[in-house]
Each structure stands twice: as structure tokens, then as C-alpha cells.
Protein backbone atom coordinates (compact mmCIF):
# COMPACT_ATOMS: atom_id res chain seq x y z
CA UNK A 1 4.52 -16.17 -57.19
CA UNK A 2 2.03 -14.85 -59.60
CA UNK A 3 2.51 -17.68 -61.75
CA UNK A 4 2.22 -20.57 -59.39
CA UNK A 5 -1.19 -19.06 -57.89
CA UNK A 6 -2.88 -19.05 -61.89
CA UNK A 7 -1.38 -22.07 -62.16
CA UNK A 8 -3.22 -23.23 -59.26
CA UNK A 9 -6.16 -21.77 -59.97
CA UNK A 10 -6.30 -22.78 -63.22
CA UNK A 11 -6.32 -26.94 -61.66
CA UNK A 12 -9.37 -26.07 -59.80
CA UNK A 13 -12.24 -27.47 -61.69
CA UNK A 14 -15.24 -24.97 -61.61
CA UNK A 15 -14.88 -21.63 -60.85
CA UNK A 16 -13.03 -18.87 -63.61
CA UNK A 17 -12.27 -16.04 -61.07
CA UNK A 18 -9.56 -15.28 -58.51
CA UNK A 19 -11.79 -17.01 -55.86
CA UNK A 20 -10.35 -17.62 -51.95
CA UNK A 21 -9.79 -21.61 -51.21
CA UNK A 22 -12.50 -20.59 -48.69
CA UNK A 23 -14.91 -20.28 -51.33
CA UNK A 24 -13.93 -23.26 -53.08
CA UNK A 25 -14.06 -25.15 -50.29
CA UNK A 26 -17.69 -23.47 -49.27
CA UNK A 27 -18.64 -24.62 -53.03
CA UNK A 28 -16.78 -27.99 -53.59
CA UNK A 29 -19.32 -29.05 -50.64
CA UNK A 30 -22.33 -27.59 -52.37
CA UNK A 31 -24.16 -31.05 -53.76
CA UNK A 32 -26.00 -28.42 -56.52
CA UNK A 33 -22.84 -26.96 -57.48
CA UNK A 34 -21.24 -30.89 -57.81
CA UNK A 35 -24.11 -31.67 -60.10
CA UNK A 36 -23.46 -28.80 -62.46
CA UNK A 37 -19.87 -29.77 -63.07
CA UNK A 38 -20.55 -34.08 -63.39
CA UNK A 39 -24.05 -33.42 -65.94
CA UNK A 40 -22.64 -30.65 -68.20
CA UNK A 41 -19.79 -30.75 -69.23
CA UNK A 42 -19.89 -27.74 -71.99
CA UNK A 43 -20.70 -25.21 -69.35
CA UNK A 44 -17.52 -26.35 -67.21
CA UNK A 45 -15.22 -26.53 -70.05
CA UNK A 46 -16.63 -23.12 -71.93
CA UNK A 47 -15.95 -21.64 -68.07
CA UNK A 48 -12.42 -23.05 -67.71
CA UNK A 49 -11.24 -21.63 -71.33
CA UNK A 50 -12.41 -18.10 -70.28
CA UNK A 51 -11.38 -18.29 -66.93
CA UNK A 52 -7.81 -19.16 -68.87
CA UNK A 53 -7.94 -16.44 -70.73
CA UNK A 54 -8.53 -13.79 -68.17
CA UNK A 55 -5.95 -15.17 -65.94
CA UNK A 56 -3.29 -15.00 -68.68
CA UNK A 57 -4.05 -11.80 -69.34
CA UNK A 58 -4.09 -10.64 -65.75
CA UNK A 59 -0.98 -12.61 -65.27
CA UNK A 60 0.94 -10.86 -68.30
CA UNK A 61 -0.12 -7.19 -67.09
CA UNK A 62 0.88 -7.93 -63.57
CA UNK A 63 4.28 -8.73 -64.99
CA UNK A 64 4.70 -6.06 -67.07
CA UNK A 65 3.20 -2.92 -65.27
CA UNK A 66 5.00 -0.54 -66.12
CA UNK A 67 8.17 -2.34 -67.30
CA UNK A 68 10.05 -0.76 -64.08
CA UNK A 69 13.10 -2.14 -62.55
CA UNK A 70 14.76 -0.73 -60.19
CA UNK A 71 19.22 0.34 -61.14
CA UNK A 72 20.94 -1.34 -58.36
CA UNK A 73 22.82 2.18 -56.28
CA UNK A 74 24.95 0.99 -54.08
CA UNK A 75 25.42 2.70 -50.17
CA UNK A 76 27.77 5.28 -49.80
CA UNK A 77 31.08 4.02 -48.74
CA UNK A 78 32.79 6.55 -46.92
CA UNK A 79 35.77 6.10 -44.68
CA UNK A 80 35.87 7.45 -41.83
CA UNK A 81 38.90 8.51 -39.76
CA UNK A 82 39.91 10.50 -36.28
CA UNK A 83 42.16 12.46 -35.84
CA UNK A 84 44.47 15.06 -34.02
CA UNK A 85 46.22 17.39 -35.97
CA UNK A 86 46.57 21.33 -36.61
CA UNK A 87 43.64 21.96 -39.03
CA UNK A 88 46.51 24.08 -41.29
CA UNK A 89 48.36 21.11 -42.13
CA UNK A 90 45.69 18.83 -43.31
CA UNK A 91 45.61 18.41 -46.99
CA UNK A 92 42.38 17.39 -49.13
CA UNK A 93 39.52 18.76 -50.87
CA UNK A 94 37.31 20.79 -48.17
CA UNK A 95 38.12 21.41 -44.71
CA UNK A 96 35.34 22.64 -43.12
CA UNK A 97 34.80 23.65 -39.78
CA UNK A 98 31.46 23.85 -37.38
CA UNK A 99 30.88 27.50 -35.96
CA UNK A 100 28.94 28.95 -33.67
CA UNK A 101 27.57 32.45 -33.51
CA UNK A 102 30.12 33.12 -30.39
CA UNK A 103 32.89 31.60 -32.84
CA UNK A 104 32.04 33.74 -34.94
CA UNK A 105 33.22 37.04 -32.67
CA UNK A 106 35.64 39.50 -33.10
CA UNK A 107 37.75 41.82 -31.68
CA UNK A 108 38.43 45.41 -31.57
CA UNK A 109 41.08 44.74 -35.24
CA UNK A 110 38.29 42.57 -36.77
CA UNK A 111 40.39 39.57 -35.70
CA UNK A 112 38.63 36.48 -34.61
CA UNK A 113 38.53 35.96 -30.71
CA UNK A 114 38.39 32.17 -30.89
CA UNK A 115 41.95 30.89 -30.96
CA UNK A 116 41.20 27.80 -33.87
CA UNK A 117 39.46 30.99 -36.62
CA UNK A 118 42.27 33.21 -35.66
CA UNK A 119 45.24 30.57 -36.98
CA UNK A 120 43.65 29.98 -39.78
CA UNK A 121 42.82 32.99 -40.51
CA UNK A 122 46.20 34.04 -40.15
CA UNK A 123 47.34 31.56 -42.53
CA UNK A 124 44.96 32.81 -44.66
CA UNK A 125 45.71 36.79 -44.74
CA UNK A 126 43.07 37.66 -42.98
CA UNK A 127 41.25 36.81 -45.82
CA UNK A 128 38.76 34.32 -43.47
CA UNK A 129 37.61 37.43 -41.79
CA UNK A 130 37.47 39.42 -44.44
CA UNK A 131 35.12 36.66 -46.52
CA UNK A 132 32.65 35.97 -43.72
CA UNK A 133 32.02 40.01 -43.60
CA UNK A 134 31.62 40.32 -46.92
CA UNK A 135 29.15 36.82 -46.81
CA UNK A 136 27.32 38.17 -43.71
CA UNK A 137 28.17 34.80 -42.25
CA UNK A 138 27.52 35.03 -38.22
CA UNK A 139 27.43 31.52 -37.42
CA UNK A 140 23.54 31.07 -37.91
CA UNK A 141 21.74 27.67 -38.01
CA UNK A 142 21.48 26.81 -41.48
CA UNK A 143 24.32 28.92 -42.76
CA UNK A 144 27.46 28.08 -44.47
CA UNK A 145 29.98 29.55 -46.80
CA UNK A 146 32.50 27.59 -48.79
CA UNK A 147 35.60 29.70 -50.27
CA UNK A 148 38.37 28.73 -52.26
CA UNK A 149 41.64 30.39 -50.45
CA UNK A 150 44.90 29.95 -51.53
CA UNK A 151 47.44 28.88 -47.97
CA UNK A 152 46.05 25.86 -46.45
CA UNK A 153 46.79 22.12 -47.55
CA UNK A 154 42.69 21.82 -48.36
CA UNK A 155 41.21 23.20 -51.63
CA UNK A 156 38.59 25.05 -50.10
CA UNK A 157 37.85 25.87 -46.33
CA UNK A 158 34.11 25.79 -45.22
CA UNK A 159 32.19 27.74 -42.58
CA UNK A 160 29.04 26.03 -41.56
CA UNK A 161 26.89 26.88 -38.93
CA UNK A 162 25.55 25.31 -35.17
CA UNK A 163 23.58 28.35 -33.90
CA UNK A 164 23.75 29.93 -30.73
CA UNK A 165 24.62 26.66 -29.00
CA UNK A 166 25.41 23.39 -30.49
CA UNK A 167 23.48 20.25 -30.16
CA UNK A 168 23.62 16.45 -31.69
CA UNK A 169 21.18 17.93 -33.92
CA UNK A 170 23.35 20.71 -34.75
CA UNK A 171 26.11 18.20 -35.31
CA UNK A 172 23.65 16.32 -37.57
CA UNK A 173 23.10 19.12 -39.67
CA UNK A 174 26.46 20.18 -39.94
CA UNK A 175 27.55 16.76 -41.72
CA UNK A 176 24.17 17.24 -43.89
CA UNK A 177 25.96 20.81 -44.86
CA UNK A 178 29.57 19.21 -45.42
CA UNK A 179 27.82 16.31 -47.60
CA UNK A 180 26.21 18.82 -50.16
CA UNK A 181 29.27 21.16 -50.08
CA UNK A 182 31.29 17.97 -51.28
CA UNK A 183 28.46 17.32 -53.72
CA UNK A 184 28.74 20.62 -55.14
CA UNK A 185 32.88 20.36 -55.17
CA UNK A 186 32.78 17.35 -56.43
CA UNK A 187 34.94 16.21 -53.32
CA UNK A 188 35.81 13.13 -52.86
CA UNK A 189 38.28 14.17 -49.47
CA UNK A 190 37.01 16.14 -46.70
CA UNK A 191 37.82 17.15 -43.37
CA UNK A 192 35.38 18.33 -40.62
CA UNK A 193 36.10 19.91 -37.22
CA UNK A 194 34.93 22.02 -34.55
CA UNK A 195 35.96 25.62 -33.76
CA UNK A 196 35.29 25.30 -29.82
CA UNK A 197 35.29 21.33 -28.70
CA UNK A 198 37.51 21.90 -25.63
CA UNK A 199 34.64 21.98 -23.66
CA UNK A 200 33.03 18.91 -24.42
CA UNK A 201 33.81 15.60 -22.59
CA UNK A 202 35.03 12.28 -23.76
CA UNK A 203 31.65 11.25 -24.04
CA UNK A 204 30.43 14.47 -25.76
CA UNK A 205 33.49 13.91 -27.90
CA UNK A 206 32.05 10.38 -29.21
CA UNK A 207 28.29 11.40 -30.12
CA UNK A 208 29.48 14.58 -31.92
CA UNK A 209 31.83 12.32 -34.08
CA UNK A 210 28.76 9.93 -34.79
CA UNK A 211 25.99 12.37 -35.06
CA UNK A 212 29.09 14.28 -37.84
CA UNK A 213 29.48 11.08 -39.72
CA UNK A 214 25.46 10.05 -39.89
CA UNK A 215 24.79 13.86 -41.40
CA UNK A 216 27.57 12.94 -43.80
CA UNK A 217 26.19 9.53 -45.22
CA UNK A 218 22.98 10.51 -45.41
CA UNK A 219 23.73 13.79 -46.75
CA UNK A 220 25.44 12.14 -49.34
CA UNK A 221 22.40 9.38 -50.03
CA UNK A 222 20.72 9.85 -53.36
CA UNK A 223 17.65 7.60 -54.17
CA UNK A 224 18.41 7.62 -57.98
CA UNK A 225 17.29 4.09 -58.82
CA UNK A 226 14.28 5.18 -60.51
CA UNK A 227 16.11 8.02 -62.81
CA UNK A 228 17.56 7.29 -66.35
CA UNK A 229 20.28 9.37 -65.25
CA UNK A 230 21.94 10.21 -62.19
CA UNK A 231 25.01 11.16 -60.83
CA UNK A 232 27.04 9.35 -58.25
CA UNK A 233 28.99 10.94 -55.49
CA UNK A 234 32.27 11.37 -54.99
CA UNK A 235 32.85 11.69 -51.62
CA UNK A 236 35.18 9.29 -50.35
CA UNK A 237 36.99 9.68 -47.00
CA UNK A 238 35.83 11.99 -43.84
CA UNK A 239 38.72 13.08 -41.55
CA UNK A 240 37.07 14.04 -38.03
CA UNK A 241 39.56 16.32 -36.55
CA UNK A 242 40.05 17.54 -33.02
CA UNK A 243 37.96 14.76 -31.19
CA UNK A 244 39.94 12.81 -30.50
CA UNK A 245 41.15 9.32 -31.64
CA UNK A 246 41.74 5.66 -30.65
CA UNK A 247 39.57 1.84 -31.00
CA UNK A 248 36.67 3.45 -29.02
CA UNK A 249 35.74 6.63 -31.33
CA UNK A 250 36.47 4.29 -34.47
CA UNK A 251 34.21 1.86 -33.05
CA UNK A 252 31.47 4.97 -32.65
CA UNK A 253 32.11 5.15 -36.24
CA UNK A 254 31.57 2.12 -37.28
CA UNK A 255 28.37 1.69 -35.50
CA UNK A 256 27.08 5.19 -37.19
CA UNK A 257 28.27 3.58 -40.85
CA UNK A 258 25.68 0.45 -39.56
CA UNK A 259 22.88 2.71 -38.29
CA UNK A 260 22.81 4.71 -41.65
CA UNK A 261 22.89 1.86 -43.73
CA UNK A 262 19.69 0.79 -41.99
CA UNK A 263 18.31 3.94 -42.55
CA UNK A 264 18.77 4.42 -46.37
CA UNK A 265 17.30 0.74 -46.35
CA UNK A 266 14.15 1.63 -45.22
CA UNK A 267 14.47 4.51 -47.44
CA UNK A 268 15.04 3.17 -50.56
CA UNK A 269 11.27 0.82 -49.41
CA UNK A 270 9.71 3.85 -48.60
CA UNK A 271 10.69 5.50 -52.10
CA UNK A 272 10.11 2.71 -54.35
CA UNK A 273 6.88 2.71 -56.69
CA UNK A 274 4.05 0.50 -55.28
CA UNK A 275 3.67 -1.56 -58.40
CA UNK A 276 7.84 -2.25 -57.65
CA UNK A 277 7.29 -3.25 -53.90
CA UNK A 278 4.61 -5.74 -53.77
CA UNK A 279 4.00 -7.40 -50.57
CA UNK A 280 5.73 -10.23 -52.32
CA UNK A 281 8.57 -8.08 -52.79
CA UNK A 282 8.38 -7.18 -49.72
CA UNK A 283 8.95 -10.22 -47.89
CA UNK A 284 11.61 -11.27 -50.48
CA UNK A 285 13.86 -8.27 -49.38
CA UNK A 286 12.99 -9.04 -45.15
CA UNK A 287 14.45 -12.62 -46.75
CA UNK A 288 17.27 -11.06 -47.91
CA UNK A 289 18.86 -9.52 -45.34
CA UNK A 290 17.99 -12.68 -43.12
CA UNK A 291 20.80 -14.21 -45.69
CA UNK A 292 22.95 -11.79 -45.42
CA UNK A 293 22.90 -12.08 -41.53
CA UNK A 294 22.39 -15.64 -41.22
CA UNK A 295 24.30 -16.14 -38.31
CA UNK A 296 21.92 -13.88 -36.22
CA UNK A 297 18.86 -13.66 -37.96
CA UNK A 298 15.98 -16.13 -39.18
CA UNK A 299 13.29 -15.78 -41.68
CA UNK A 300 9.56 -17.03 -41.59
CA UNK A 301 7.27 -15.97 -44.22
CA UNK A 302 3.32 -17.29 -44.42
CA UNK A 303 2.05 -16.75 -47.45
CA UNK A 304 -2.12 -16.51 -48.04
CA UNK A 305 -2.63 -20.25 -47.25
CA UNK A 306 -0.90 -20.51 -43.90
CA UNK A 307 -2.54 -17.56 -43.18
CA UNK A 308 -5.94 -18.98 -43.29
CA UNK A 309 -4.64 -22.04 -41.49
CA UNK A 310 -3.47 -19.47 -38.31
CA UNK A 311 -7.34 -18.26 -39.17
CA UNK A 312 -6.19 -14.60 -39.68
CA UNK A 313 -9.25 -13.27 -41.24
CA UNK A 314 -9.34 -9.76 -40.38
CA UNK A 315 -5.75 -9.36 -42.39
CA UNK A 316 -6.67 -11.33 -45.20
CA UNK A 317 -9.52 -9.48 -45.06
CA UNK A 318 -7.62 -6.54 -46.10
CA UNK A 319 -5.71 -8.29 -48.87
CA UNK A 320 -8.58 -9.73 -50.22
CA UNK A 321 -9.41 -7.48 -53.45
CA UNK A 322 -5.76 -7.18 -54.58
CA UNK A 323 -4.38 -10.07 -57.05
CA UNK A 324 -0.80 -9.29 -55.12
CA UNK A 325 -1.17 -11.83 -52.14
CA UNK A 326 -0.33 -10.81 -48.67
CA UNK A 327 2.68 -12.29 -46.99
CA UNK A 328 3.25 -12.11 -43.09
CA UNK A 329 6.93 -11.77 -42.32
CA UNK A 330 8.62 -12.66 -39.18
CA UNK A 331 12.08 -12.00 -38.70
CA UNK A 332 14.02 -12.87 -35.76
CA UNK A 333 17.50 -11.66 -33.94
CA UNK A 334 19.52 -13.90 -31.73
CA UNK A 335 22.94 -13.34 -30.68
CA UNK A 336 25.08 -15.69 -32.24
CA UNK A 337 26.56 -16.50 -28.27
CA UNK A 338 25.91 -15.66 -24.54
CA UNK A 339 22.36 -15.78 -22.47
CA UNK A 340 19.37 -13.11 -23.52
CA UNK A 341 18.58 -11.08 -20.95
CA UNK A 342 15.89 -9.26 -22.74
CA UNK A 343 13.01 -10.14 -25.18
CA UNK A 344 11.77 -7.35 -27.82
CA UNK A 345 9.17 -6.94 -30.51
CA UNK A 346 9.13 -4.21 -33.33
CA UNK A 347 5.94 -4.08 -35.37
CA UNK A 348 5.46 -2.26 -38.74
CA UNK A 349 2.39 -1.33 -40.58
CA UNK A 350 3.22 -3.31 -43.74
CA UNK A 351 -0.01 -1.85 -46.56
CA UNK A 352 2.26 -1.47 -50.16
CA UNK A 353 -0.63 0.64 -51.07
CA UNK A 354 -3.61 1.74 -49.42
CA UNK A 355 -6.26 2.81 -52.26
CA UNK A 356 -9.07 3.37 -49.51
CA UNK A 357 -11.11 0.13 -50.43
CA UNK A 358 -14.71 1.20 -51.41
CA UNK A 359 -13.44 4.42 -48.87
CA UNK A 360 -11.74 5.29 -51.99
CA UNK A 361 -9.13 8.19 -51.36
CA UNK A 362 -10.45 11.05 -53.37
CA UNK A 363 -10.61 15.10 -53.65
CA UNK A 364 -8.80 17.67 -52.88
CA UNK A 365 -5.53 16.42 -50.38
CA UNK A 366 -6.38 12.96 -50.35
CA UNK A 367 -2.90 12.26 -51.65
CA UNK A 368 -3.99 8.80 -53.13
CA UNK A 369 -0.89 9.15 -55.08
CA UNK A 370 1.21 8.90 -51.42
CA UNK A 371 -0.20 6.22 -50.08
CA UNK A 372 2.73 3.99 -51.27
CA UNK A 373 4.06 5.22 -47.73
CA UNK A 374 1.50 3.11 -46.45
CA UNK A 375 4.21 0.89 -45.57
CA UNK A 376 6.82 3.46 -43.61
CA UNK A 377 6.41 1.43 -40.07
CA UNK A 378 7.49 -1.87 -41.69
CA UNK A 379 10.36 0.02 -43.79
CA UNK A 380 12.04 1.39 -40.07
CA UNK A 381 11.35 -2.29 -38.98
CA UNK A 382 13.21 -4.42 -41.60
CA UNK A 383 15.70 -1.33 -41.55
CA UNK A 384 15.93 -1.78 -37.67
CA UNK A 385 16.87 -5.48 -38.78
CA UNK A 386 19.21 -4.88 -40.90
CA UNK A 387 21.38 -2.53 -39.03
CA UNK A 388 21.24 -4.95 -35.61
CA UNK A 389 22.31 -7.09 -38.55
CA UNK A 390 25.30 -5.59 -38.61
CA UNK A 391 25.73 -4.36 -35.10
CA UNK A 392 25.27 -7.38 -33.10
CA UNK A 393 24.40 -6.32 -29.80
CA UNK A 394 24.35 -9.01 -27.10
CA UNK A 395 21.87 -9.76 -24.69
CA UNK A 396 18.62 -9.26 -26.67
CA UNK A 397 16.53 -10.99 -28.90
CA UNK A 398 14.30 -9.13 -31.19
CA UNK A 399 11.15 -10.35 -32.95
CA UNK A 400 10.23 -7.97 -36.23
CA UNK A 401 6.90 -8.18 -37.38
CA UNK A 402 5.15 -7.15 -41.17
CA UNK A 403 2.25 -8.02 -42.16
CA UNK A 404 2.59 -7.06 -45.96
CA UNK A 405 -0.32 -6.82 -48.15
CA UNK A 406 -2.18 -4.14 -50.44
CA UNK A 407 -5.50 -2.63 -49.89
CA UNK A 408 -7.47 -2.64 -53.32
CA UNK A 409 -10.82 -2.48 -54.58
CA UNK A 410 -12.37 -5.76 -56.64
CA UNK A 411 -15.60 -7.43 -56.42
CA UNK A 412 -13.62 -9.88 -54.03
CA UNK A 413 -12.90 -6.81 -51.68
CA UNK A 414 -13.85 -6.48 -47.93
CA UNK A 415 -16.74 -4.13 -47.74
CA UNK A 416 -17.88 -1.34 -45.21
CA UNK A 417 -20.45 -3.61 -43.28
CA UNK A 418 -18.50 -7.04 -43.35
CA UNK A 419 -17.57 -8.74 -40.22
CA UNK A 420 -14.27 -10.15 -40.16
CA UNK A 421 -12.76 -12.26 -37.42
CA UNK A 422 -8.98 -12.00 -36.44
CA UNK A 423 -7.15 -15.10 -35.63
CA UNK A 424 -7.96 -14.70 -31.57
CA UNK A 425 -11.10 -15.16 -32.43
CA UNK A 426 -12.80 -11.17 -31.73
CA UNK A 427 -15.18 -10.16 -34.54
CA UNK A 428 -14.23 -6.93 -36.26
CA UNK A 429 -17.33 -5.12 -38.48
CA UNK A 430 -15.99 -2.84 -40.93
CA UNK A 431 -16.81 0.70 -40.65
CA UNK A 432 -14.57 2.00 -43.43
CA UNK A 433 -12.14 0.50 -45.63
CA UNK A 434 -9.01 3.50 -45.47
CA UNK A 435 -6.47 1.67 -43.15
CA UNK A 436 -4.88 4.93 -41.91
């Protein structure tokens, strides 16, 4: 992209600086500028050899900043299974099991009250009892204990634990806890269940297995493209035990696997290094999961030019001063079959960097160096996109809308003062450059 705008450029006859076609335009109509270029010649070619060399030169460090490419990490690929069998008799790495603080009772002999504890602590020795004393595990929010007890068909047995009362959020967590458990094990088969789930209905039964399996993959997410070395996990299968089984929970599954997959999509944009994600970049990775889901999504890009044709001024006024150009990206979700009942629009604040303009971010907790995270509403977007990608759902069609660009500081910049006027027209004066 950089290449085909010096290119361009370089074709234009008079001017040697990163000039708008606005300007060009404005000047290419200026009879006093025409008569410069037609009655000396020296001065136009002297300008064009300079203006070559600054370009190439611009054009080489934009391509090299940094020399950083990203190692392609591939998505954790867990499978995920449910079923119903006694928790003694299931073999694999780590079986660990969600507690509350009520679980975690006892009686009069130090014996565990709740009935799923007491067998396997029984199978254990008492030795389960014994360890959580000695731990000073009660069940807590946030806690968890993982032992390696000889008895059981699993390695180790976990303890992790809800709180006072469990929650999605709980359940959440308590994959989060089984993921870095596994991590630390080096796991790569684990089972998770629940100490009291009779209580919960079939419903209940479905989002606990989802919100389990979501902790788990994310848990088990690490953003390591950036790192000469990293690790990668070994977690490979998650057996959800005691809630029950059957096409609709492994369908909950499956659409938890889809959601997360969004997620550490729009994490990896987040997390990647501004002079990585350029807006061009940007809308080359919305393109990319249009391809991947071709049969229910659509791509439209504008780049700078049919920008100014749509007369957006007050968002290529932001863009102006960077030499990355803005792209607008529109992505769109039909279903691939059946009538749409229901039109929606998700719109994501797409800046790859937000120096501040001539509001340049500085002192104490300006956290200039953040402000890659400029772009965190268009990162849930395309991840939003990705995942429905995947998903499907009938019924709805849903528009996602970036408008990518960065917000630098050049002569060419917007400054506090300019008017700007947006594409419906309204006239916009600038009162500060920072786009927060």
C-alpha cells in the first residue's frame, strides 16, 4: 500500500511532499502555480529528485520499523466432552472439582458432609481432608489447592474455589483456575466437576458447562507472538463431569469454543505493537475473516480516495498527519438462508494509535505508550464478526463498522482551531486533537 501511494505521488508533477489530492487539485488549478512548472523547468525537476529521495527514504523506514513480525500461535484446541460418571473412576491428568465454602464442611470425625468430597475422600484415606486442613483451604473465592494423591484414576485431584455461593462468574473463574493448574502440570487431560450441582436445573446445567469451558480456553490463551521464546500449552481435552450430556450441552460447547475464539481475536489486535497493526493492517485482517466466512460475510474497504469522494472530512481529518492511510471497513453478516427479522449495527473506535495530535500525550500518567488500545472498540467488533462467523445465527443481519486510521503529528496534521466538515455536511472546529 505504501508503495503504490509514493508511486503515485511520485507521477504528480509539482509538489515533493506527502500532499492530499485536495491540495493538488486546489494547486493544479492555480494559473501561478501552472506557470512555474511550464517556464522553469530546473526548479520542477531539482523538486521532483528531492521529493524522490525523501519518499524512498520514508518508504524504506516505514517498511522496516522495527523489523517486527508477528510468530503465527495458533488458538487453543481443546476438546471438550460431557459426561456422567463417578468422579473415582475417571482417569487423566487433573481432576479437579469446584467447591464451595458449604462443600467444604465437616462433621463431628472431620469427615466431609457433602456426599461427592466424602467418596473421594474415602478413596483417598482420608487424606483429602486431611490436605485441605493442613492447606487452610475453606472453599474461598480465589482459592485452590492441587495435590498429588495416590488412589484415583487422575494424577492429581484439584480443589478450587466458588465462594459462598456460586455464580457464572464463579464458574468462569473456576476454568481460569483449572487452565493454570494444567499449565503448571503440564496437563494435557483434565477433568472438571462440581461438588453440589444437584440443585441446578437443565438450564443452569448448560451455562455452567459453557461459562467452565470459556474460563478454560482463555485461561489457557497466551499472547506469545511477540516473544523469542515461549512455551505452548499442553492442555488437550476437558471432561465436564456431572452435568449432564447429550447434542444440546455439546452444542453449548461448541458455541463457547466459537465465542472464545472471537475473543482471543480481538485480543491478539488489542496486544499487537502499533507499528504491527496499521490501519492498513487492520482492514486486511477484517478482510480476512470475511474469506474465511464467505458464505455469510462480505467485505468493503474505502481506502483515502473513496473517502474523500463520500466527503468524509472530519475522519480524514484525523488521519491526515500520519503517512499510514486510513481505511474505513465495513463488514457485513447475512444468513446464508431464511428471512431477517432483525437489522443490527456494531461500531468500533478504530485509532491504531492515538499520539494526542498537537494535544500531545505527555507527563506523568499520560500513558502515551498505551494508546495502541486506541483501537479496543473495533478489536470486540471484528472479534464479534468473527465468532457470528462461526456461529451462524439466523434471523439477523449485522453491519460492523471501523473506521481505522492513526492520529499523528506532521505539518500536514489537523490542528486545534481547524474546522472540519463530516460527510453529512455539519462543521466540526477542533478544540483538541486527543481522540479519547
Amino acid at each position: 500500500m505504501a508503495c503504490a501511494i509514493v508511486t503515485s505521488l511520485l507521477n504528480s508533477s509539482l509538489l515533493g511532499s506527502s500532499t492530499s489530492t485536495f491540495l493538488f487539485s486546489k494547486l493544479n488549478h492555480s494559473p501561478s502555480i501552472l506557470r512555474i512548472s511550464l517556464t522553469s523547468s530546473s526548479y520542477r525537476f531539482s523538486s521532483i529528485r528531492r521529493s524522490r529521495r525523501v519518499r524512498m527514504a520514508h518508504t524504506l523506514a516505514q517498511a522496516t520499523l522495527g523489523l517486527t513480525k508477528a510468530t503465527t500461535i495458533d488458538a487453543p484446541k481443546i476438546v471438550f466432552s460431557a459426561k456422567e460418571i463417578d468422579l473415582v473412576q475417571w482417569k487423566g491428568d487433573i481432576l479437579a472439582v469446584g467447591v464451595t465454602e458449604k462443600d467444604m464442611a465437616k462433621d463431628q470425625d472431620s469427615k466431609f458432609e457433602n456426599l461427592i468430597l466424602r467418596n473421594l475422600d474415602t478413596k483417598l484415606g482420608g487424606l483429602l481432608a486431611e490436605a485441605s486442613l493442613e492447606e487452610d483451604f475453606t472453599g474461598k473465592a480465589g482459592q485452590s489447592t492441587v495435590l498429588r494423591l495416590p488412589g484415583l484414576g487422575s494424577k492429581r485431584i484439584g480443589l478450587i474455589g466458588l465462594g459462598k455461593a456460586s455464580s457464572t462468574a464463579s464458574y468462569r473463574s473456576l476454568g481460569e483456575a483449572v487452565a493454570a493448574a494444567a499449565k503448571a502440570a503440564q496437563a494435557s487431560d483434565v477433568a472438571v466437576a462440581l461438588a453440589s450441582s444437584e440443585g441446578l436445573s437443565d438450564d443452569s446445567k448448560l451455562t455452567t458447562a459453557s461459562a467452565i469451558a470459556s474460563g478454560t480456553v482463555l485461561g489457557v490463551y497466551e499472547d506469545n507472538r511477540f516473544k523469542s521464546e515461549s512455551k505452548k500449552p499442553l492442555l488437550k481435552s476437558l471432561d465436564i463431569l456431572g452435568l449432564g450430556d447429550g447434542p444440546e450441552l455439546e452444542k453449548k460447547l461448541k458455541y463457547a469454543g466459537d465465542v472464545c475464539s472471537g475473543v482471543i481475536f480481538g485480543k491478539e489486535l488489542v496486544n499487537a505493537p502499533p507499528n504491527v497493526l496499521t490501519p492498513g493492517v487492520l482492514a486486511e485482517e477484517a478482510s480476512k475473516i470475511a474469506s474465511m466466512y464467505s458464505d455469510v460475510l462480505t467485505a468493503k474497504i474505502l481506502d483515502a480516495e473513496q473517502c474523500k469522494e463520500l466527503k468524509m472530512g472530519s475522519y480524514l481529518g484525523v488521519a491526515a498527519a500520519s503517512s499510514n492511510p486510513p481505511h474505513f471497513i465495513h463488514l457485513c453478516y447475512k444468513p446464508s438462508s431464511g428471512p431477517v427479522n432483525a437489522k443490527l449495527a456494531l461500531v468500533g473506535k478504530g485509532l491504531t494509535f492515538d499520539s494526542g495530535g498537537y494535544n500531545i500525550k505527555t507527563g506523568p500518567g499520560c500513558s502515551i505508550e498505551l494508546m495502541k488500545v486506541d483501537m479496543g472498540g473495533s478489536a470486540a467488533v471484528l472479534g464479534a464478526a468473527k465468532a457470528l462467523g462461526q456461529i451462524k445465527p439466523s434471523g439477523v443481519e449485522v453491519h460492523f463498522i471501523v473506521a481505522a486510521c492513526e492520529n499523528m503529528i506532521s505539518g500536514t496534521g489537523m490542528r486545534p482551531g481547524d474546522i472540519v466538515t463530516a460527510s453529512n455536511g455539519k462543521t466540526i472546529e477542533v478544540h483538541t486533537c486527543g481522540f479519547m
